[in-house]
Protein backbone atom coordinates (compact mmCIF):
# COMPACT_ATOMS: atom_id res chain seq x y z
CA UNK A 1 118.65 72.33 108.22
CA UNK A 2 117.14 70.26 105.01
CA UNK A 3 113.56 71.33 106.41
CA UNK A 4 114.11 74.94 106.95
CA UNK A 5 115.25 74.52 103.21
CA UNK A 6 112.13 73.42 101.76
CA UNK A 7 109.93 75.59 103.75
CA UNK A 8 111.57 78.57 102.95
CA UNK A 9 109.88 79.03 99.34
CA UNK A 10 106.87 78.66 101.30
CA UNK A 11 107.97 81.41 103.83
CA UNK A 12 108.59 83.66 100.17
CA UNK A 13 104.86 82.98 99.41
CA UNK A 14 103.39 84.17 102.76
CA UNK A 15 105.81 87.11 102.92
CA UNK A 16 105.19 88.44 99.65
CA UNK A 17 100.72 87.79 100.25
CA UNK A 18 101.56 90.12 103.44
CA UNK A 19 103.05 92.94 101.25
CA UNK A 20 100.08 92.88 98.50
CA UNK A 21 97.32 93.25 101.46
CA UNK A 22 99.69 96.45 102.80
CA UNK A 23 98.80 98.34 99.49
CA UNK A 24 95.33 99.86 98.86
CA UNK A 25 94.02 98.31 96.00
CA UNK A 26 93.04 102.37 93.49
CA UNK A 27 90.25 103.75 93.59
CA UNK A 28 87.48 102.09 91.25
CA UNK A 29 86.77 105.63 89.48
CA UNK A 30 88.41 109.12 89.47
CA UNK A 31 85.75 111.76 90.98
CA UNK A 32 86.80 115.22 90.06
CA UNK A 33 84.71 116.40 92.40
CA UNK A 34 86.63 115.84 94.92
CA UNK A 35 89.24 118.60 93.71
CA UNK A 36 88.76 122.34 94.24
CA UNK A 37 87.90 124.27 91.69
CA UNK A 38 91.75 125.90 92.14
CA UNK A 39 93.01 122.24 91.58
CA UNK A 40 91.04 121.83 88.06
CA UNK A 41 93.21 124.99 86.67
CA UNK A 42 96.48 125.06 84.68
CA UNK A 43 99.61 126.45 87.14
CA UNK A 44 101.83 126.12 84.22
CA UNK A 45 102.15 129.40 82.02
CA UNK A 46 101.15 127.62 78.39
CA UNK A 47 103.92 126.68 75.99
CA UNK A 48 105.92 129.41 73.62
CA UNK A 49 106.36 128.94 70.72
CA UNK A 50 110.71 129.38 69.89
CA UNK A 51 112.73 129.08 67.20
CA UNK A 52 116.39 128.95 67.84
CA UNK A 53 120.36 127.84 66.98
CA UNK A 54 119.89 125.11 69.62
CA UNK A 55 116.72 123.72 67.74
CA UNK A 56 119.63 121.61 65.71
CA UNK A 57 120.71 119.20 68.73
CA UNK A 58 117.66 117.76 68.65
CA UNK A 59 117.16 114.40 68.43
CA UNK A 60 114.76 112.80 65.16
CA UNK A 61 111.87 110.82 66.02
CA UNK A 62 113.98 107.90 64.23
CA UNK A 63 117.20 108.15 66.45
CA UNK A 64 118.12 105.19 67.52
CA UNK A 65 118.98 106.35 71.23
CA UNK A 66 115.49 108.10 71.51
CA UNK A 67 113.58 107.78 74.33
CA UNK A 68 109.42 106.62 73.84
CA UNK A 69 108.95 109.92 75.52
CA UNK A 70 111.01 111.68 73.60
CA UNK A 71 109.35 110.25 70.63
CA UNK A 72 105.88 111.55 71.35
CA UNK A 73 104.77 114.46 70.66
C-alpha cells in the first residue's frame, strides 16, 4: 500500500504530460486569408446611439462591484 502511495504523485505527473500533448499547441500566426471575404464583414447592425430613463441604473466606472469589462469602454 506505502508504495502505491509514493508513486502516485508520479502517476499525477505522467497523467497530466498526457493531457498537454492532447491539445494543439495555436497557430504561430493568424492568416486572414484563410477567411472568406463574407467572414471579414460586420453581421452586427452598428451601435445606436440612445438616450433614455434607464441610462440612470448604470453603474460608474468607480463602483466598487464593477466588472473589468464593464469598466472599459
Amino acid at each position: 500500500m506505502r508504495s502505491i502511495i509514493c508513486l502516485l504523485p508520479l502517476l499525477m505527473l505522467v497523467s497530466l504530460s498526457r493531457l498537454s500533448h492532447a491539445v494543439p499547441p495555436p497557430p504561430a500566426n493568424t492568416n486572414d486569408k484563410a477567411y472568406s471575404e463574407a467572414a471579414k464583414h460586420r453581421i452586427l447592425p452598428p451601435d445606436i446611439p440612445w438616450k433614455g430613463k434607464s441610462e440612470r441604473f448604470t453603474a460608474s466606472a468607480s463602483d466598487p462591484f464593477i466588472t473589468k469589462a464593464e469598466a472599459s469602454d
